[in-house]
N, C-alpha and C. Protein backbone atom coordinates (compact mmCIF):
# COMPACT_ATOMS: atom_id res chain seq x y z
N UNK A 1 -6.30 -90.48 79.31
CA UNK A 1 -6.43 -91.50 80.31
C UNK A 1 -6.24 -90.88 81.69
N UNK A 2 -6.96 -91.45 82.75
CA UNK A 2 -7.19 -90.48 83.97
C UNK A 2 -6.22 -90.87 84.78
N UNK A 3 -5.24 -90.65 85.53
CA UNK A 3 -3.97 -90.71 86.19
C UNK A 3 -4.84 -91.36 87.34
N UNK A 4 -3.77 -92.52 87.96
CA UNK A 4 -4.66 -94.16 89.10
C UNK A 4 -5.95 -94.64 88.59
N UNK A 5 -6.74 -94.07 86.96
CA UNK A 5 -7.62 -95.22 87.11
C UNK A 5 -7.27 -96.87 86.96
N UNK A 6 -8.35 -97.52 87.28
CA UNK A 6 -8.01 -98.79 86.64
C UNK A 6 -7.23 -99.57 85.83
N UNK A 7 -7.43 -98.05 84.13
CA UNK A 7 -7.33 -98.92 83.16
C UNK A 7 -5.58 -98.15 82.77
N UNK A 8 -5.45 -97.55 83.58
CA UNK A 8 -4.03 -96.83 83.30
C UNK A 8 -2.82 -97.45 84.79
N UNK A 9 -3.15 -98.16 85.24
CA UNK A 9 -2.40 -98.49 86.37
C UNK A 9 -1.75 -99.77 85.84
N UNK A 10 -0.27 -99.50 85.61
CA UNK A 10 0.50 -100.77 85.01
C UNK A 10 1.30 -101.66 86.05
N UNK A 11 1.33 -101.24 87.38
CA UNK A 11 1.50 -101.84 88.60
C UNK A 11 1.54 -101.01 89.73
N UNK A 12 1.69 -102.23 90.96
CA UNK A 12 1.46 -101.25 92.51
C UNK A 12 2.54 -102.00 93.05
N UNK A 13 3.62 -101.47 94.30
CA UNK A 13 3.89 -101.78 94.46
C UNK A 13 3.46 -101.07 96.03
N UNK A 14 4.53 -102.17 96.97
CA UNK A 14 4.80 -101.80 98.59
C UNK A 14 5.71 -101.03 98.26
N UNK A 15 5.82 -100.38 99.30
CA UNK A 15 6.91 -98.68 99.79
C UNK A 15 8.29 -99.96 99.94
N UNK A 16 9.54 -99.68 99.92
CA UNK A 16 10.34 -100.04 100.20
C UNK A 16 10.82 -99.29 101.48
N UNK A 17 11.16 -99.81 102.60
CA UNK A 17 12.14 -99.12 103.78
C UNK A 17 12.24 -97.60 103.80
N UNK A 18 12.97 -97.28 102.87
CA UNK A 18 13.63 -95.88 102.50
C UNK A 18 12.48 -94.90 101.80
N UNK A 19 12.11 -95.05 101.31
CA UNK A 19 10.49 -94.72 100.67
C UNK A 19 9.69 -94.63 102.06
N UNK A 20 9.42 -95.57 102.90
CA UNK A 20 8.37 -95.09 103.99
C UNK A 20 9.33 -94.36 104.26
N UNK A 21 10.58 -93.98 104.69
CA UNK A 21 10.94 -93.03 106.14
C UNK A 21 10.75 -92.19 105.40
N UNK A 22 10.81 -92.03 103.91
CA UNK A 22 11.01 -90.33 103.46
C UNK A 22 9.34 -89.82 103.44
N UNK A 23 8.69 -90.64 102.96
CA UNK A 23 7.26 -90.51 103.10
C UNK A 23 7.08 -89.62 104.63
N UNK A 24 7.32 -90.32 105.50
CA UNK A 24 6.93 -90.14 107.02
C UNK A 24 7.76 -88.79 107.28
N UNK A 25 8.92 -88.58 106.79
CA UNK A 25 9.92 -87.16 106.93
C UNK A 25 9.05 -85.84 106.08
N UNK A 26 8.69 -86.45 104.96
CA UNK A 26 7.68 -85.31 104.40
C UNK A 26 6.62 -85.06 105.33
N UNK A 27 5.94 -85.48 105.48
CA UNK A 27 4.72 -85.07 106.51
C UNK A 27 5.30 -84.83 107.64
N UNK A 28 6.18 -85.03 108.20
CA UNK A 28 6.33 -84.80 109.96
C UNK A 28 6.74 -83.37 109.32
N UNK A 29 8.07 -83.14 108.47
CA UNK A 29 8.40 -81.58 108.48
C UNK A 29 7.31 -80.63 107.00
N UNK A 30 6.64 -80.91 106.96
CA UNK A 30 5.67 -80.20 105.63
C UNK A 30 6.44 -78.78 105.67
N UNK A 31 6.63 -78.61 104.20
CA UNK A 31 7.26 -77.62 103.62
C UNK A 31 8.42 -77.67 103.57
N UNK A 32 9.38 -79.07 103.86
CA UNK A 32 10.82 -78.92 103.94
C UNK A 32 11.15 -79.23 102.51
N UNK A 33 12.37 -78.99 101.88
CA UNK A 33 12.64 -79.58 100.30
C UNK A 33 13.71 -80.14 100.69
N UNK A 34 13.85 -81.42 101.84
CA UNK A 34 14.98 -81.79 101.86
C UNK A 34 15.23 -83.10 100.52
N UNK A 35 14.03 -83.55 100.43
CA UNK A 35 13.97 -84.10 99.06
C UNK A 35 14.03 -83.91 97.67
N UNK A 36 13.86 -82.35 98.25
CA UNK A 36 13.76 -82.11 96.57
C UNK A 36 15.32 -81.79 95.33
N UNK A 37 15.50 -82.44 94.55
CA UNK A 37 16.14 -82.03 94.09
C UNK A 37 16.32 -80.80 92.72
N UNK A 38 16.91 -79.85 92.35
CA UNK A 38 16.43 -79.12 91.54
C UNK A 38 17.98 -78.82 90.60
N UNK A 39 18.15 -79.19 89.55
CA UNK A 39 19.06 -79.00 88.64
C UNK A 39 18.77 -77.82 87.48
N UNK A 40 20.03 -77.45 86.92
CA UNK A 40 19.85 -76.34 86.10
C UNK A 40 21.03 -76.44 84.77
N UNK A 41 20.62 -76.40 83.63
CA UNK A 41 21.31 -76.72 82.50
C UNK A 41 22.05 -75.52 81.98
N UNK A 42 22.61 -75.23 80.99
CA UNK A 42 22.80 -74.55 80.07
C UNK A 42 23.02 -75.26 78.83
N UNK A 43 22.19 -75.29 77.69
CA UNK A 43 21.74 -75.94 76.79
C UNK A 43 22.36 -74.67 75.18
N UNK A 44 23.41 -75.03 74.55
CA UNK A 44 23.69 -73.89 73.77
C UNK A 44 23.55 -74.63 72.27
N UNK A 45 23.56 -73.85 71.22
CA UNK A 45 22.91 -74.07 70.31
C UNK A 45 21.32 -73.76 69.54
N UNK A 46 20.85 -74.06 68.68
CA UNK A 46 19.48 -73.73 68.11
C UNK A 46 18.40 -75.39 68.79
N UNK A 47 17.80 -74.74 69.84
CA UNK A 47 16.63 -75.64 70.62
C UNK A 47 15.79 -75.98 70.05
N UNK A 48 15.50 -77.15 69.49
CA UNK A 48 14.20 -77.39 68.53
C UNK A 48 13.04 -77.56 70.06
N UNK A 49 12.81 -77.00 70.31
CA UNK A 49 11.73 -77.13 71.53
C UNK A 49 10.57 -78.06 71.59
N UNK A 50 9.93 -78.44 70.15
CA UNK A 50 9.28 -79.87 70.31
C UNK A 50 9.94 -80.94 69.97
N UNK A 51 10.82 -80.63 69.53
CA UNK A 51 12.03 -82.06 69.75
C UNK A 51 12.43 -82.77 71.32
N UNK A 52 12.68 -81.31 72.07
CA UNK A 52 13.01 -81.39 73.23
C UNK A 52 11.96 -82.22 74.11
N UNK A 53 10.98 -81.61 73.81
CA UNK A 53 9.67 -81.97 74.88
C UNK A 53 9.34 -83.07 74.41
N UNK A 54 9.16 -83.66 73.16
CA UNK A 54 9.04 -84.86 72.55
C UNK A 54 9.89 -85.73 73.52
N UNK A 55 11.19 -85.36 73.75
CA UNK A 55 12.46 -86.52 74.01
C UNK A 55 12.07 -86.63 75.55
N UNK A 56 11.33 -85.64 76.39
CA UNK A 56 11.42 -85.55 77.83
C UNK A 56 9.82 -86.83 77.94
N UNK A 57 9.00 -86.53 76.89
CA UNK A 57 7.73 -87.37 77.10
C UNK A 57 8.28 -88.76 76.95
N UNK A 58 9.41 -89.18 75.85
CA UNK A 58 9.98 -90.42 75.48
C UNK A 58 10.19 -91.04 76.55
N UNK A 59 11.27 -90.28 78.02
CA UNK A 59 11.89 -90.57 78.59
C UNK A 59 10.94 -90.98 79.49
N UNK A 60 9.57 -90.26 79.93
CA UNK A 60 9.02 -90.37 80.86
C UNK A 60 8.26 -91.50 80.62
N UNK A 61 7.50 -92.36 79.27
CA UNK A 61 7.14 -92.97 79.08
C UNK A 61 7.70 -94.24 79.01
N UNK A 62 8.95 -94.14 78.94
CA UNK A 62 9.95 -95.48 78.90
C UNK A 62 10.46 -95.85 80.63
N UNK A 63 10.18 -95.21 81.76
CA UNK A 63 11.08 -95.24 83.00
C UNK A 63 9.86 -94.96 83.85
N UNK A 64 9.47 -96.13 84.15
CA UNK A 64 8.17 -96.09 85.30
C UNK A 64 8.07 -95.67 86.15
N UNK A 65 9.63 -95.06 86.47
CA UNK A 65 9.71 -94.47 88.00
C UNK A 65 9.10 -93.18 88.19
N UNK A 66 9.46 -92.72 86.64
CA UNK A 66 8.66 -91.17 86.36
C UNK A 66 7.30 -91.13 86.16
N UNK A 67 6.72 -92.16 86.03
CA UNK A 67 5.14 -92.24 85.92
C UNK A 67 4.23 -92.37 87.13
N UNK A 68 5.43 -92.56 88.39
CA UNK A 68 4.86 -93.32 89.75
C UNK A 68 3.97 -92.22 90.57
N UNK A 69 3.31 -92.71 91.50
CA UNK A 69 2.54 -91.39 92.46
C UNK A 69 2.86 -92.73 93.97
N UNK A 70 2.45 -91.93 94.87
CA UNK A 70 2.13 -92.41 96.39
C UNK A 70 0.92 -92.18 96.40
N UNK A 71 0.17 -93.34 97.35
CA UNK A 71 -0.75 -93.38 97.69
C UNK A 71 -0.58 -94.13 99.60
N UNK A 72 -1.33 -93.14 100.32
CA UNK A 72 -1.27 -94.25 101.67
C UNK A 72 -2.66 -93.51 102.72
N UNK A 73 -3.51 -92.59 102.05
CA UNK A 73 -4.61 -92.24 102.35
C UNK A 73 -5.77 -93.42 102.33
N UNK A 74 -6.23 -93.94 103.47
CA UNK A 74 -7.60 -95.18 103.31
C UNK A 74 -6.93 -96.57 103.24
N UNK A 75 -5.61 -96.60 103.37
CA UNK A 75 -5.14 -98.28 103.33
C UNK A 75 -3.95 -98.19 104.48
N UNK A 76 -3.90 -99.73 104.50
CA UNK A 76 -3.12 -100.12 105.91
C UNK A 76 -1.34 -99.88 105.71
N UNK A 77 -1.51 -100.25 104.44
CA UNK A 77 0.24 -99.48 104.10
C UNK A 77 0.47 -98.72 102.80
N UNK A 78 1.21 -97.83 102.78
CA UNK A 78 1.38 -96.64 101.81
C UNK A 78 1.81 -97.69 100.13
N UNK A 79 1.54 -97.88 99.44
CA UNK A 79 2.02 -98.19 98.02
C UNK A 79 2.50 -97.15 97.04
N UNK A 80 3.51 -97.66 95.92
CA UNK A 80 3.93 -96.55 95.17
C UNK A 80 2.68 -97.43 93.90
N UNK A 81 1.91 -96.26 92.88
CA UNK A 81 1.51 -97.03 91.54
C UNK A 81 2.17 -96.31 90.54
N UNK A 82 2.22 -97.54 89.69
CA UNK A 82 3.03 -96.91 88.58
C UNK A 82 2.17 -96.92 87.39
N UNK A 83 1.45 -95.76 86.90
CA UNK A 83 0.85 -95.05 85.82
C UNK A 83 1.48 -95.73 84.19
N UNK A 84 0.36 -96.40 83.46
CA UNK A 84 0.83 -96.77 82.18
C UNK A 84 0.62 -95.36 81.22
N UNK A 85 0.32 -94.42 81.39
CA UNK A 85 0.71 -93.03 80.86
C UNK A 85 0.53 -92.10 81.69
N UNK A 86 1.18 -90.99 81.57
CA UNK A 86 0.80 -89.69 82.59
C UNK A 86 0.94 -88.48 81.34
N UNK A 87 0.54 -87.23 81.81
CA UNK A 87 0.70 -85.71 80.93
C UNK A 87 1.99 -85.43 81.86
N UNK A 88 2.71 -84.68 81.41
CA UNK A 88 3.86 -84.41 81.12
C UNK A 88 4.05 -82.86 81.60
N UNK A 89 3.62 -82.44 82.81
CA UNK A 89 3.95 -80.96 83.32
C UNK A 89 5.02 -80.32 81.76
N UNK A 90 4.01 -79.13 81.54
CA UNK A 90 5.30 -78.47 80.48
C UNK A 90 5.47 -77.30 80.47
N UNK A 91 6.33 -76.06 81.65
CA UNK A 91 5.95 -74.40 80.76
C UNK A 91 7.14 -74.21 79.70
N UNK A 92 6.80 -73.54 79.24
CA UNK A 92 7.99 -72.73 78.34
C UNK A 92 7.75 -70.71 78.89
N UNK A 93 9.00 -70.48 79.09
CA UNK A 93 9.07 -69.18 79.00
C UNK A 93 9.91 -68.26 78.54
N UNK A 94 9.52 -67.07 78.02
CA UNK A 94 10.59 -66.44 77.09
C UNK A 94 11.33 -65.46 77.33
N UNK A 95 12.37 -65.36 78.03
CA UNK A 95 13.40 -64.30 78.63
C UNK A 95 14.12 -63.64 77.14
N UNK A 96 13.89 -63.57 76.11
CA UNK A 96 14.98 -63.42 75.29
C UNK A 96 15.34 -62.08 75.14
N UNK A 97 14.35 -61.29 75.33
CA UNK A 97 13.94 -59.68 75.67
C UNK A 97 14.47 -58.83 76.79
N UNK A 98 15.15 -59.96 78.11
CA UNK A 98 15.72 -59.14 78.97
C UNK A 98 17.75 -59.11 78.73
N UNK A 99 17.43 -57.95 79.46
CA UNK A 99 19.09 -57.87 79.56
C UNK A 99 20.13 -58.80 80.95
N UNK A 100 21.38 -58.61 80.64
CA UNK A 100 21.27 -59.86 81.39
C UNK A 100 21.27 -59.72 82.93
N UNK A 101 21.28 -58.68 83.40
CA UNK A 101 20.61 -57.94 85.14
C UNK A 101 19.06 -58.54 84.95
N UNK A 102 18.45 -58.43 83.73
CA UNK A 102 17.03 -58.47 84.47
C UNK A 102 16.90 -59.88 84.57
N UNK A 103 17.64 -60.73 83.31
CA UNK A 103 17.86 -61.98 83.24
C UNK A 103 17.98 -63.13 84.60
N UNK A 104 19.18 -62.86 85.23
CA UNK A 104 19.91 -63.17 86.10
C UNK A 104 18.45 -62.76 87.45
N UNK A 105 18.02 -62.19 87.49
CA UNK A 105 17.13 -61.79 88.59
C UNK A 105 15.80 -62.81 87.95
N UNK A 106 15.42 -62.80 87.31
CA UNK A 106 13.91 -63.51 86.80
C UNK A 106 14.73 -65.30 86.86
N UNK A 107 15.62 -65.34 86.46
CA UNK A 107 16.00 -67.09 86.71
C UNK A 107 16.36 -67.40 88.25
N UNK A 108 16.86 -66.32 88.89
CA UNK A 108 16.72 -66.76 90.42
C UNK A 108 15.05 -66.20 90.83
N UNK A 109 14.55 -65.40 90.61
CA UNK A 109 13.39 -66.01 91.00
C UNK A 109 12.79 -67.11 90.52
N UNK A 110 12.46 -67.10 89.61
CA UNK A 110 11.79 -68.59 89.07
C UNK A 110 12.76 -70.07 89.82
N UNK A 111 13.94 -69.82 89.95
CA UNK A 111 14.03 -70.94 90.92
C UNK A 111 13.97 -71.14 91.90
N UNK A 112 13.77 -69.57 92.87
CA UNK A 112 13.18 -69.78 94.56
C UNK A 112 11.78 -70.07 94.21
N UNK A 113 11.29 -69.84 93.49
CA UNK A 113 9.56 -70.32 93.42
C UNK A 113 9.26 -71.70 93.07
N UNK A 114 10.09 -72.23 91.72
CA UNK A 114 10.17 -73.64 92.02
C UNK A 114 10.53 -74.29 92.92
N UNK A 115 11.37 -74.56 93.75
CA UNK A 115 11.87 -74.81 95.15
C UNK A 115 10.47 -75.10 96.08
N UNK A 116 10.10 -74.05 96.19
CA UNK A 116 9.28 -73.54 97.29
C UNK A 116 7.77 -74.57 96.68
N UNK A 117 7.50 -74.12 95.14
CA UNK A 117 6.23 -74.74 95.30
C UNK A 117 6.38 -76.24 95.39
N UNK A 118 4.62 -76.13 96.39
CA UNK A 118 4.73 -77.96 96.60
C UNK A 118 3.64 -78.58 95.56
N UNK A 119 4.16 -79.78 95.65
CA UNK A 119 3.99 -81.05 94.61
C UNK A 119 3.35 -82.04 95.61
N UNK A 120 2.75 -82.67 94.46
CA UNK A 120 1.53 -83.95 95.03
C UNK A 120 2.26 -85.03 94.64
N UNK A 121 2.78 -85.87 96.18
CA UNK A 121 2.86 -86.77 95.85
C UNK A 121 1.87 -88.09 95.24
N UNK A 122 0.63 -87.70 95.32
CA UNK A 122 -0.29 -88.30 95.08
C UNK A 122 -0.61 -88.49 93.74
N UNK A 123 0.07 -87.46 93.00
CA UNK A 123 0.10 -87.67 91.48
C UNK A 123 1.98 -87.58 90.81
N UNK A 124 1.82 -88.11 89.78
CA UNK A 124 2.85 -88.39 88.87
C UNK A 124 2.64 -87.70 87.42
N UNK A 125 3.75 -86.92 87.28
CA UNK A 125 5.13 -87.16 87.89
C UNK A 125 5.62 -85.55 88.67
């Protein structure tokens, strides 16, 4: 199903207050991550990894907020829509091979690069 068509759009709403200013703060400073938030786990035990990703699609499919995009390109006020399914951004990658110097260096990079890369608000999630 194609993310904002028709037949996948389970509602629209107006921006609330706080939603436009952050909207308007993203574009005035482009490239800032003052929004962004970025968390980091440590998960111990044996990872069933499509269990995992299974439970993250559950979550995303049950909580509309995670399905939502912005839209305010061609209309008089910005709306949030909220997507009756979306795909589910997924990498997996496999450090298991490094030691833990090289370790420790490849997870701080990979999180200055997540940080840094930008995201469409225009799509969800």
């Amino acid at each position: 199903m194609q993310q904002n068509s028709k037949n996948n759009i389970e509602d629209i709403y107006e921006l609330t207050p706080m939603q436009q200013g952050m909207l308007y703060h993203t574009f005035y400073k482009e490239g800032s991550d003052v929004y962004i938030e970025q968390f980091c786990f440590d998960i111990e035990g044996d990872l069933k990894k499509d269990l995992f990703r299974k439970s993250w699609e559950t979550v995303t499919s049950r909580h509309g907020v995670l399905r939502t995009s912005f839209q305010w390109k061609g209309i008089s006020k910005p709306v949030q829509i909220v997507n009756k399914a979306v795909e589910l951004p997924w990498t997996e990658l496999d450090w298991s091979g490094l030691n833990s110097d090289q370790l420790k260096k490849e997870f701080n990079n990979f999180l200055e690069k997540d940080r840094a890369a930008v995201f469409s608000m225009e799509k969800a999630p």
